[in-house]
PDB file of N, CA and C in Angstrom:
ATOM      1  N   UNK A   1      20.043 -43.432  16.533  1.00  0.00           N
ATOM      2  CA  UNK A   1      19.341 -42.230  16.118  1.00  0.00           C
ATOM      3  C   UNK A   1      20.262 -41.402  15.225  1.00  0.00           C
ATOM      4  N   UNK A   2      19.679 -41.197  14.445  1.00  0.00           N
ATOM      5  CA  UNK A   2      20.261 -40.091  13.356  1.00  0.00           C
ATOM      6  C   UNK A   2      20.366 -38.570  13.353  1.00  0.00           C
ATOM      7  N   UNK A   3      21.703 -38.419  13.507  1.00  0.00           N
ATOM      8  CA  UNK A   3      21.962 -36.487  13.809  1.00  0.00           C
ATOM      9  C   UNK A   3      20.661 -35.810  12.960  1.00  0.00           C
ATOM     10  N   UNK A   4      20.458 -34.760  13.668  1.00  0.00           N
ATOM     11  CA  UNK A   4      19.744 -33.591  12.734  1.00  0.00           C
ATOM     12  C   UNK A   4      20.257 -32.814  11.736  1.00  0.00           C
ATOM     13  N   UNK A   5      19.953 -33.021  10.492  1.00  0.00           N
ATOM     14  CA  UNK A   5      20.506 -32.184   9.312  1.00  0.00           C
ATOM     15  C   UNK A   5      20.108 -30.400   9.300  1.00  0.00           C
ATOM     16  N   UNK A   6      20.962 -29.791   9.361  1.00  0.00           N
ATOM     17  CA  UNK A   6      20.929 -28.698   9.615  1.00  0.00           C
ATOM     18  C   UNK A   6      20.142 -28.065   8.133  1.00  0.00           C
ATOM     19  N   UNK A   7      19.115 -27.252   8.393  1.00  0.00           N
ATOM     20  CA  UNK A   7      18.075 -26.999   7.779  1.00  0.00           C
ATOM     21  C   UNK A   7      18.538 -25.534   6.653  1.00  0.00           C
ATOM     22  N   UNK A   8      18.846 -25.029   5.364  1.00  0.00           N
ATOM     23  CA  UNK A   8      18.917 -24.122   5.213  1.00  0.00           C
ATOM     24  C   UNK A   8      18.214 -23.137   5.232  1.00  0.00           C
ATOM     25  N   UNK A   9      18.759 -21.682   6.043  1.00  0.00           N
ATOM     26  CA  UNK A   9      17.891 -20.726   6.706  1.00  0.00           C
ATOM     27  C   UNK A   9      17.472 -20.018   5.444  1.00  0.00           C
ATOM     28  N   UNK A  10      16.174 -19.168   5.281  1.00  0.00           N
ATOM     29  CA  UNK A  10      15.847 -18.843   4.248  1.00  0.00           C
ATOM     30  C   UNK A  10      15.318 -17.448   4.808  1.00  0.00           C
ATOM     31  N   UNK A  11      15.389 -16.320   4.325  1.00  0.00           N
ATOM     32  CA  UNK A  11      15.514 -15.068   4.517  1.00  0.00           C
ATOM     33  C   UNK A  11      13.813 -15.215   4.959  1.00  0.00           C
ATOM     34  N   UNK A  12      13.590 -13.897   5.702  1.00  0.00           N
ATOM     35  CA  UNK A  12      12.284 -13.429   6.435  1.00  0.00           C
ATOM     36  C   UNK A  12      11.584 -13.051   5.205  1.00  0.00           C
ATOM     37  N   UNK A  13      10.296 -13.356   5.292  1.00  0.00           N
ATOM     38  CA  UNK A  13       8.977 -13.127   3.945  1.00  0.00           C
ATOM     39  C   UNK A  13       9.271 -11.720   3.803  1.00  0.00           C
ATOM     40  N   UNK A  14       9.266 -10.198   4.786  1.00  0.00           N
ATOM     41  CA  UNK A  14       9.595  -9.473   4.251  1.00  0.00           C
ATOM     42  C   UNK A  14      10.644  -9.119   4.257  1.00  0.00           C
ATOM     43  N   UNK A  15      11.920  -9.465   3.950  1.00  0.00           N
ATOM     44  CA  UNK A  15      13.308  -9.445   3.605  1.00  0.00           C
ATOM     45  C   UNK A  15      13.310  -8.771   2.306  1.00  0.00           C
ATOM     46  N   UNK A  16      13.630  -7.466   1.951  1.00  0.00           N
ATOM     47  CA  UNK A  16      13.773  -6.866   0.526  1.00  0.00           C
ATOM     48  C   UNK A  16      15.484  -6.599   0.188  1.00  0.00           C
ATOM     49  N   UNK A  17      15.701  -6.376  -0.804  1.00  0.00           N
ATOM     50  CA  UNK A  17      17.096  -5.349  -1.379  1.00  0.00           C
ATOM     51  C   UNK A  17      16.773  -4.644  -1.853  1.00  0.00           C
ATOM     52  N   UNK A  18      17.273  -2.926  -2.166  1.00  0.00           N
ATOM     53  CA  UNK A  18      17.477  -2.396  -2.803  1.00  0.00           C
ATOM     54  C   UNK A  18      18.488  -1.518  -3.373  1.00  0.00           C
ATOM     55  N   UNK A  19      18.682  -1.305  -4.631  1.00  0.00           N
ATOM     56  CA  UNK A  19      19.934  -0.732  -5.139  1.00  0.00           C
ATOM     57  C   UNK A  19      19.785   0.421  -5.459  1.00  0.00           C
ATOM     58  N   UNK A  20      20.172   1.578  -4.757  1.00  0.00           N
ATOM     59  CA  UNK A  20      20.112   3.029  -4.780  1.00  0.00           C
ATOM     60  C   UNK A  20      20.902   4.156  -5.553  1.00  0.00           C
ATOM     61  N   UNK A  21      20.733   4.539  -6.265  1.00  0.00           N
ATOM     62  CA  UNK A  21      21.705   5.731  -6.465  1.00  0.00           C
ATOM     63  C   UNK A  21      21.505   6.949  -6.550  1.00  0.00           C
ATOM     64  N   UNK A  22      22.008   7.729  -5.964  1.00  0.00           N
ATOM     65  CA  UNK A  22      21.768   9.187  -5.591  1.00  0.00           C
ATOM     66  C   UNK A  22      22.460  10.040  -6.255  1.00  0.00           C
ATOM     67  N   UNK A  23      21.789  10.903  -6.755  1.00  0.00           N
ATOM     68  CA  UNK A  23      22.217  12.523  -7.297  1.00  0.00           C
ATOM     69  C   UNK A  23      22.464  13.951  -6.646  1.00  0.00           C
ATOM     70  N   UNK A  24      22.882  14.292  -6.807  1.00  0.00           N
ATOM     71  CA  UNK A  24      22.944  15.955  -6.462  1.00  0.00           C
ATOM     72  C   UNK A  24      24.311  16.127  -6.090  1.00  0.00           C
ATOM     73  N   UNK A  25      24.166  17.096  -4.994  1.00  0.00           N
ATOM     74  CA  UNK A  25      25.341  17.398  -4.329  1.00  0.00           C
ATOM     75  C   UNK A  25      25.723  16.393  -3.389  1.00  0.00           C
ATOM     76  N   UNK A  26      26.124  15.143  -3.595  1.00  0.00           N
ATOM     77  CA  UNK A  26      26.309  14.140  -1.973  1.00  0.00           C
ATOM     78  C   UNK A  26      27.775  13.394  -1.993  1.00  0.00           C
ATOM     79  N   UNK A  27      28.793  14.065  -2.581  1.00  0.00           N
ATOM     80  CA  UNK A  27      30.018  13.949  -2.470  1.00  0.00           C
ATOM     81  C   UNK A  27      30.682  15.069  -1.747  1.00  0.00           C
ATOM     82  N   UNK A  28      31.652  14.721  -0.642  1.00  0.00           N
ATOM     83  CA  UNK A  28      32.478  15.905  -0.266  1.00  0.00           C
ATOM     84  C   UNK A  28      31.250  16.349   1.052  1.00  0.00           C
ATOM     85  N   UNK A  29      30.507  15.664   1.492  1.00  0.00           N
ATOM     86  CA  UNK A  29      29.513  16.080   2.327  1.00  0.00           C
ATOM     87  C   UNK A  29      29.428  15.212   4.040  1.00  0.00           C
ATOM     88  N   UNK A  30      29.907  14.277   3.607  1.00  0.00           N
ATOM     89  CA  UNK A  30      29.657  13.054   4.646  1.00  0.00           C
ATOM     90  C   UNK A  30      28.485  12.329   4.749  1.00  0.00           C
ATOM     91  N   UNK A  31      28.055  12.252   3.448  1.00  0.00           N
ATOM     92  CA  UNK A  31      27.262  11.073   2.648  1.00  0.00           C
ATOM     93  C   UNK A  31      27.580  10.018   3.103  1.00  0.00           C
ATOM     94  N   UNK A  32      28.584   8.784   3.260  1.00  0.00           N
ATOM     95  CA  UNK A  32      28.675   7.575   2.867  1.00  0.00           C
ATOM     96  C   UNK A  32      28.489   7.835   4.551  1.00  0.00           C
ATOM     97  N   UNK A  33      29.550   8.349   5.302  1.00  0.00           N
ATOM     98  CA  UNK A  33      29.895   8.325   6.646  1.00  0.00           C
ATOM     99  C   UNK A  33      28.417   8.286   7.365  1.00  0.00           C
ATOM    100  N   UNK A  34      27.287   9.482   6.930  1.00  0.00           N
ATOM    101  CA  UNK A  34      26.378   9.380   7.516  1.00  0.00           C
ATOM    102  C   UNK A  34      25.345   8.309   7.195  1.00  0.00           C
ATOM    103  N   UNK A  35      25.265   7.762   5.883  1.00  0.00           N
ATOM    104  CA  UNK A  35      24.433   6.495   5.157  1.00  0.00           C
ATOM    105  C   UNK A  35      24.805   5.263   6.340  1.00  0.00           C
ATOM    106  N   UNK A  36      26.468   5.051   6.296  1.00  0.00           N
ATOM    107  CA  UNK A  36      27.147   3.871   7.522  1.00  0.00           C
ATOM    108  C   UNK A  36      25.888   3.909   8.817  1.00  0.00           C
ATOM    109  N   UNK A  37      25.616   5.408   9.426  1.00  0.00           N
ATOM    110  CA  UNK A  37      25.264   5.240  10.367  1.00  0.00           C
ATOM    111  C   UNK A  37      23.865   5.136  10.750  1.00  0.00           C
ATOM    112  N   UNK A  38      23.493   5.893   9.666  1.00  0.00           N
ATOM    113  CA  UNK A  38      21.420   5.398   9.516  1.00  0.00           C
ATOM    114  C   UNK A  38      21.363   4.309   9.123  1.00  0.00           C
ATOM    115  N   UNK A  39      22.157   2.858   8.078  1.00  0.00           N
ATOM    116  CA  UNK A  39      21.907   1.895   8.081  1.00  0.00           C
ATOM    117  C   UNK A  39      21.770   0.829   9.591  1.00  0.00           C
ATOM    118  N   UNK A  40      22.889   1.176   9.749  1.00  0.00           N
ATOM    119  CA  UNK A  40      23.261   0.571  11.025  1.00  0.00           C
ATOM    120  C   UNK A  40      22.377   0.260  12.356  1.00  0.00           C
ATOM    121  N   UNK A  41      21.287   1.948  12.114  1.00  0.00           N
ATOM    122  CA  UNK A  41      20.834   2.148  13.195  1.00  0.00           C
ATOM    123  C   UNK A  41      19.507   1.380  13.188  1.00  0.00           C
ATOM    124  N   UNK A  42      18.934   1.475  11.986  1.00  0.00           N
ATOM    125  CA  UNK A  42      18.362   0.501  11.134  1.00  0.00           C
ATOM    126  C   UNK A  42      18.793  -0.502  10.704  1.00  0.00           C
ATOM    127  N   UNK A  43      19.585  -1.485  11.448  1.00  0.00           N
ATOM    128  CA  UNK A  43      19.723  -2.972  11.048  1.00  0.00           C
ATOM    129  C   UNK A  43      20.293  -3.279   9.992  1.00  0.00           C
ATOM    130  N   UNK A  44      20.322  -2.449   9.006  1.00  0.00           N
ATOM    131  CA  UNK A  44      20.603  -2.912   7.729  1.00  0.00           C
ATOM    132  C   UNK A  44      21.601  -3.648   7.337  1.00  0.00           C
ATOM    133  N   UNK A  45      21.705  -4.702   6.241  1.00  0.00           N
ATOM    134  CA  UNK A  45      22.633  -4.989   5.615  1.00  0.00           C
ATOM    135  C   UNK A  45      23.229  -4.580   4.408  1.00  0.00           C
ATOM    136  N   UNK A  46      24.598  -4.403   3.868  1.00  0.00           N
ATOM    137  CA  UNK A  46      24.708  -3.914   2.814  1.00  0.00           C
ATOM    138  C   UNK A  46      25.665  -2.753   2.429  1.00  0.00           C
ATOM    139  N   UNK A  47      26.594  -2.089   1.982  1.00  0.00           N
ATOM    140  CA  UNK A  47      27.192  -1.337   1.099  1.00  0.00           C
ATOM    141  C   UNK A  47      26.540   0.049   0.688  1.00  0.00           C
ATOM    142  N   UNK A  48      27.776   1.287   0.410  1.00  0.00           N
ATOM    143  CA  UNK A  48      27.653   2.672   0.266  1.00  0.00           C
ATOM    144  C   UNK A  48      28.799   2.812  -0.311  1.00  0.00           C
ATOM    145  N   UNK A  49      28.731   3.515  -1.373  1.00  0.00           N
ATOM    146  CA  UNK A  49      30.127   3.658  -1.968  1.00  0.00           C
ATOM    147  C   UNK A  49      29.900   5.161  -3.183  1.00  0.00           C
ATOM    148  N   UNK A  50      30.812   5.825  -3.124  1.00  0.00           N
ATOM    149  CA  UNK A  50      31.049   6.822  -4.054  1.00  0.00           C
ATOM    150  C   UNK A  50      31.346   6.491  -5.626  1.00  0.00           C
ATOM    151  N   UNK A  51      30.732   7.276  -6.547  1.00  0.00           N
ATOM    152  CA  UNK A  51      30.914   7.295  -7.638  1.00  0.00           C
ATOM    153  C   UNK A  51      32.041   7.981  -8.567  1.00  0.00           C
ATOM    154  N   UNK A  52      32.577   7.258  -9.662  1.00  0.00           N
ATOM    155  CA  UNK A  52      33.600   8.741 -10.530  1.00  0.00           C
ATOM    156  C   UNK A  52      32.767   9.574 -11.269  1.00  0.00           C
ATOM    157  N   UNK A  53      31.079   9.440 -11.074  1.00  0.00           N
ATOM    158  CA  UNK A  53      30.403   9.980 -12.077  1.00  0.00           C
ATOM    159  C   UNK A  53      29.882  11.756 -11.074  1.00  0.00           C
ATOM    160  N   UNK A  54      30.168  11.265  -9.625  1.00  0.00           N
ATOM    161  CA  UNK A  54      30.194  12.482  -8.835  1.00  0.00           C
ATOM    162  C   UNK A  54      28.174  11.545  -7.626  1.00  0.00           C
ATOM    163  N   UNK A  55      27.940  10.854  -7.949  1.00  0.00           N
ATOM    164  CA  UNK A  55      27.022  10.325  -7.351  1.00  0.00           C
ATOM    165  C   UNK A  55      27.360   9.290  -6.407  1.00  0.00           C
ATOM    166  N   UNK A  56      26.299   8.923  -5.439  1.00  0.00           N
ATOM    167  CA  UNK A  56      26.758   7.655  -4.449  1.00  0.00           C
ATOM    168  C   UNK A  56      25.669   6.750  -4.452  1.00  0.00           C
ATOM    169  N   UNK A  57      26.026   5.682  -4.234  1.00  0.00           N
ATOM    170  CA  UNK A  57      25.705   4.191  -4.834  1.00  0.00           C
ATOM    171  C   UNK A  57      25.569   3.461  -3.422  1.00  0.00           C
ATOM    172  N   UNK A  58      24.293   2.777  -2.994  1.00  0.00           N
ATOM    173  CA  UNK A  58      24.358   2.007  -1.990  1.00  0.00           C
ATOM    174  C   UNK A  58      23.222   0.666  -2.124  1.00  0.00           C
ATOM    175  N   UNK A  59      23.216  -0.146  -1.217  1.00  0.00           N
ATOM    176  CA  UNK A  59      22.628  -1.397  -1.643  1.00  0.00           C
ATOM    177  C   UNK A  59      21.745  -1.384  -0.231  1.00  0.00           C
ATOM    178  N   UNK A  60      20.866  -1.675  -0.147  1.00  0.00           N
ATOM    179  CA  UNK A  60      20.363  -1.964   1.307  1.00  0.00           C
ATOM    180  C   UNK A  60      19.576  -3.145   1.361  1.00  0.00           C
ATOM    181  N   UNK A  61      19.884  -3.557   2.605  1.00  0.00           N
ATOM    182  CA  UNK A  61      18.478  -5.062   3.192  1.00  0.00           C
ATOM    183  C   UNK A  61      18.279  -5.208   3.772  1.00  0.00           C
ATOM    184  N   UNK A  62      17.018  -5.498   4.422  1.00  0.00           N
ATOM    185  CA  UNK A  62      16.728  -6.054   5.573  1.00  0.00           C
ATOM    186  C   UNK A  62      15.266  -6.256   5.479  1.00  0.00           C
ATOM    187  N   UNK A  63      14.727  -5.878   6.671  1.00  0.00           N
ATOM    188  CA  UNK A  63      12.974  -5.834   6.864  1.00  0.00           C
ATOM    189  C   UNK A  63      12.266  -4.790   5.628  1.00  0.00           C
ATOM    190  N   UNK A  64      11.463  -4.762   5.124  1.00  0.00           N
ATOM    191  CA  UNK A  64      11.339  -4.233   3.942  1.00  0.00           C
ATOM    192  C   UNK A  64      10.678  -3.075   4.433  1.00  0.00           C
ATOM    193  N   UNK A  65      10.136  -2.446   5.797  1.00  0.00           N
ATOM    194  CA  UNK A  65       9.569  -1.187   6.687  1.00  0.00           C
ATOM    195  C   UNK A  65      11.115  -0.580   6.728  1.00  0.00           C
ATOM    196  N   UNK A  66      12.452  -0.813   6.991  1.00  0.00           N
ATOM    197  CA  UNK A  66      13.460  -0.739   7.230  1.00  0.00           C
ATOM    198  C   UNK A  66      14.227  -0.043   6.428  1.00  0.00           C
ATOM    199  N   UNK A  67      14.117  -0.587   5.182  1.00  0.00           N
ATOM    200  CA  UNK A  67      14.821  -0.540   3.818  1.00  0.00           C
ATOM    201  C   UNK A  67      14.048   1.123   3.101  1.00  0.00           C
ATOM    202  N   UNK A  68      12.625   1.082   3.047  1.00  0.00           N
ATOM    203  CA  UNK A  68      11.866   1.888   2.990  1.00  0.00           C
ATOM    204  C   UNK A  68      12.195   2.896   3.896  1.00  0.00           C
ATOM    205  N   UNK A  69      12.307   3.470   4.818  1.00  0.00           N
ATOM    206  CA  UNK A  69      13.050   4.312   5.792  1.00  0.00           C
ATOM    207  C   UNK A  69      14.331   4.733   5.519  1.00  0.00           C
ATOM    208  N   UNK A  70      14.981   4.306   5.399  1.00  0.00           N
ATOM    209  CA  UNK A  70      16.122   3.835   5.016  1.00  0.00           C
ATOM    210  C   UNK A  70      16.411   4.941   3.485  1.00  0.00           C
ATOM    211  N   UNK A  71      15.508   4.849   2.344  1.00  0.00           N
ATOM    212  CA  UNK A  71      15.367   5.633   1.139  1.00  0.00           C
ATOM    213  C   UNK A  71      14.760   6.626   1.135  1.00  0.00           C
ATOM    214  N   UNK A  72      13.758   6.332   2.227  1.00  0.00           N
ATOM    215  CA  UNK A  72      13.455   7.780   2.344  1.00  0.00           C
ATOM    216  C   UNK A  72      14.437   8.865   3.408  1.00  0.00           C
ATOM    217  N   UNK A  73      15.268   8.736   3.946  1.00  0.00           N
ATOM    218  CA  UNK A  73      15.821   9.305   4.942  1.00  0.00           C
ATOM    219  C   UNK A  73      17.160   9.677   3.716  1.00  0.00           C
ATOM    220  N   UNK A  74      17.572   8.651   3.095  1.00  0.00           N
ATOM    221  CA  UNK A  74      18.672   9.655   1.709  1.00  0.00           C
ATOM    222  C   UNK A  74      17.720  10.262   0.350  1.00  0.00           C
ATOM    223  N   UNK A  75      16.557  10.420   0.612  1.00  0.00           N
ATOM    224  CA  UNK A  75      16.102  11.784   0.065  1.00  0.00           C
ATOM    225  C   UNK A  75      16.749  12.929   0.605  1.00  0.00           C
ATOM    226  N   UNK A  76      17.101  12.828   1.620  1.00  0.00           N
ATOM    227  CA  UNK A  76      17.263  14.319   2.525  1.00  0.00           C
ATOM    228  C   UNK A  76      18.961  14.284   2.515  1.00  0.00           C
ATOM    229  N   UNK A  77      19.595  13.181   3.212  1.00  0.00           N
ATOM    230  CA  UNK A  77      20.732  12.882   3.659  1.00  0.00           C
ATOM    231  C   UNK A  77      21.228  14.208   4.758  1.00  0.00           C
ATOM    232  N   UNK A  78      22.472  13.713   4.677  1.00  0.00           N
ATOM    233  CA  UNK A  78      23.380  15.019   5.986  1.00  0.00           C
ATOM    234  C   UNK A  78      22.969  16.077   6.046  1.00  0.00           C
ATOM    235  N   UNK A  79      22.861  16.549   6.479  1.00  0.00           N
ATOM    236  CA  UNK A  79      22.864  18.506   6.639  1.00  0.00           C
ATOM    237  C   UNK A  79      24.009  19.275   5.260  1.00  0.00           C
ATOM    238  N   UNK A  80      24.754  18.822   4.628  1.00  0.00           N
ATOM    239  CA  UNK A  80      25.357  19.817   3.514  1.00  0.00           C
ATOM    240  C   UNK A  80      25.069  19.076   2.534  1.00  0.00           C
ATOM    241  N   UNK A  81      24.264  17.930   2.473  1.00  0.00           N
ATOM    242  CA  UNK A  81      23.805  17.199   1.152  1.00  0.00           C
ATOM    243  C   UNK A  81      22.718  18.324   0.488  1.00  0.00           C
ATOM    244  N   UNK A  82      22.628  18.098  -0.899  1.00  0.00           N
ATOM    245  CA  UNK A  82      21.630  18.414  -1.226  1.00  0.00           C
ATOM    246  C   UNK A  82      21.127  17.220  -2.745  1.00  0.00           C
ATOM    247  N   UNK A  83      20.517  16.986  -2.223  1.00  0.00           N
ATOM    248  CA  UNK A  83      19.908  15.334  -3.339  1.00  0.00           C
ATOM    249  C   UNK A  83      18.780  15.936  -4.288  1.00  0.00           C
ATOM    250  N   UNK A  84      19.297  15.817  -5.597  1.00  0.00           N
ATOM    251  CA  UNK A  84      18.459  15.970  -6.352  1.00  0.00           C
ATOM    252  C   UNK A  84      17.452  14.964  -7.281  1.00  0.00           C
ATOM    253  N   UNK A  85      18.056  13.571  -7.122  1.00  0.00           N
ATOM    254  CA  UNK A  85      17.111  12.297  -7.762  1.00  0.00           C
ATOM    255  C   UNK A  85      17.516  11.354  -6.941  1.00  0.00           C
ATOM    256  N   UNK A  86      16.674  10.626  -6.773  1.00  0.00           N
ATOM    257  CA  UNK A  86      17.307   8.807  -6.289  1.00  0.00           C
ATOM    258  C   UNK A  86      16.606   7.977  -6.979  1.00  0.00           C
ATOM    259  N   UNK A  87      17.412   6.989  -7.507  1.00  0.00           N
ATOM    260  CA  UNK A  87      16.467   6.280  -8.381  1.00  0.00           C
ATOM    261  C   UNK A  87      16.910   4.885  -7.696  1.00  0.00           C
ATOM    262  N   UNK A  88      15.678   4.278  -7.195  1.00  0.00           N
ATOM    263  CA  UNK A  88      15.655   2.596  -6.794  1.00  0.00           C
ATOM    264  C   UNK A  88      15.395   1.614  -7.799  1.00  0.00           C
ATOM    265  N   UNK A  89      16.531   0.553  -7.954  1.00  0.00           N
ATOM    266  CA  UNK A  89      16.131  -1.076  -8.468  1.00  0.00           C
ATOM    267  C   UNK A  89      15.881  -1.630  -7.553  1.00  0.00           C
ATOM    268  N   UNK A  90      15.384  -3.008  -7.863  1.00  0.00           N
ATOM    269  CA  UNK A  90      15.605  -4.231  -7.115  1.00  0.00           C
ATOM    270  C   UNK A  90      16.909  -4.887  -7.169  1.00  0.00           C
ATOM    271  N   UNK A  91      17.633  -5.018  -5.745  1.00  0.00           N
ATOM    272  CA  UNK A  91      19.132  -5.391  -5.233  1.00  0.00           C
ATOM    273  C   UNK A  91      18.875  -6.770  -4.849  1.00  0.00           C
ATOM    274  N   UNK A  92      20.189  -7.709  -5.146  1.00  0.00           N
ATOM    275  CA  UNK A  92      20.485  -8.865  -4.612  1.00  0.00           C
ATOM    276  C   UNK A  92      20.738  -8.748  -3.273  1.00  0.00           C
ATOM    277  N   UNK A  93      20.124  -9.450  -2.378  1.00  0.00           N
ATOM    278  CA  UNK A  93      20.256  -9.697  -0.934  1.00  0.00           C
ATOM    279  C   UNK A  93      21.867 -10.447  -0.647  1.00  0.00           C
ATOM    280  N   UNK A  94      22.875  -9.566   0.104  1.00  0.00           N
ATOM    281  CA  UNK A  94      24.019 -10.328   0.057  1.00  0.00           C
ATOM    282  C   UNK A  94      23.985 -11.046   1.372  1.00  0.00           C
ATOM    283  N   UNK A  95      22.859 -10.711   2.200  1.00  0.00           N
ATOM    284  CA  UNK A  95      22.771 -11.831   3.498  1.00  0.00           C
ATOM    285  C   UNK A  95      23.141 -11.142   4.941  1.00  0.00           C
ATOM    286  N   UNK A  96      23.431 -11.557   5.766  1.00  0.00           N
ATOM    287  CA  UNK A  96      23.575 -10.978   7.036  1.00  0.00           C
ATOM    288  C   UNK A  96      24.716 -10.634   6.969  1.00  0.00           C
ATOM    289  N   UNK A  97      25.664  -9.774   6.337  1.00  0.00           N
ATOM    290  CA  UNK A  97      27.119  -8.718   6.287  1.00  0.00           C
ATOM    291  C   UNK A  97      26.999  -7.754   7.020  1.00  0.00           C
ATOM    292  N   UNK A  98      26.254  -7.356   7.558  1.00  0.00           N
ATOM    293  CA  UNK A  98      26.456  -5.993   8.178  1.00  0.00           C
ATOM    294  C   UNK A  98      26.504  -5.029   7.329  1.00  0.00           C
ATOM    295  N   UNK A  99      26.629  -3.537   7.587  1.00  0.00           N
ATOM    296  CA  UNK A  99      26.879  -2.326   6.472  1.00  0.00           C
ATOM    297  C   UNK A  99      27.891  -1.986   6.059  1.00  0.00           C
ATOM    298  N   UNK A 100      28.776  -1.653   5.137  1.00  0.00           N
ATOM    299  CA  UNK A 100      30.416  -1.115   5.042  1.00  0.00           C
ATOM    300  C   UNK A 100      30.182   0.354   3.837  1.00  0.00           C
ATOM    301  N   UNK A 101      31.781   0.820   4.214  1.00  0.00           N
ATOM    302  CA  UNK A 101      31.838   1.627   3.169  1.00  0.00           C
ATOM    303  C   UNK A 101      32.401   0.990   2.181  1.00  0.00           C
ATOM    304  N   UNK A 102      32.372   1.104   0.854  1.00  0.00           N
ATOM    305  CA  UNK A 102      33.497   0.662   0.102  1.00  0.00           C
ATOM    306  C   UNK A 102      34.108   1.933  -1.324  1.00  0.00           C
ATOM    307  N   UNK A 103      35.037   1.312  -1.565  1.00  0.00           N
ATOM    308  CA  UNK A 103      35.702   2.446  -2.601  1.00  0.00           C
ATOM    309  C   UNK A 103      35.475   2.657  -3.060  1.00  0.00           C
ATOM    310  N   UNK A 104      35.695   3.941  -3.817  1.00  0.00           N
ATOM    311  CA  UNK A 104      35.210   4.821  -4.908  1.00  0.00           C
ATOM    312  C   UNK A 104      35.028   3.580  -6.152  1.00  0.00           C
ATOM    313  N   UNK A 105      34.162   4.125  -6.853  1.00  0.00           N
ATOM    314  CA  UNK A 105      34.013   2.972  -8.393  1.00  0.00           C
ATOM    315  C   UNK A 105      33.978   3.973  -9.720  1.00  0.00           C
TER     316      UNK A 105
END
């Protein structure tokens, strides 16, 4: 009998990305710190990172009810944020990573 070939897993039908970037006041606030922890809480996969342009930049994935929550909840962000645009693309899915912060860009 012949081993079983291990099948490649292929992301959930609603599996989305999206690539976020936010305006206003959301530097110097605890933006990324608080983004870490609403992703998280929400499953998400994916990256938050600060801008030199004074904006913050994040990627999100998961269940696409998730992801959606997720953008709408950094409309608002922390309590000393104040967000004045967010504008969504469509993001490459980097896969089951978990959430991180990463460095300024």
């Amino acid at each position: 009998m012949e081993p079983a070939m291990a099948q490649p897993s292929t992301p959930p039908a609603d599996r989305v990305a999206t690539h976020v970037i936010l305006h206003g006041r959301v530097q110097g606030v605890f933006y990324r710190n608080w983004t870490v922890e609403q992703a998280l809480e929400l499953g998400l996969d994916g990256w938050v990172r600060n801008r030199n342009d004074g904006t913050v930049e994040a990627l999100f994935a998961g269940p696409s009810a998730a992801v959606a929550d997720m953008v709408s909840r950094c409309r608002q962000g922390p309590t000393h944020a104040v967000v004045t645009d967010v504008v969504t693309t469509p993001g490459t899915d980097p896969g089951a990573t978990g959430f991180h912060k990463l460095p300024t860009v």
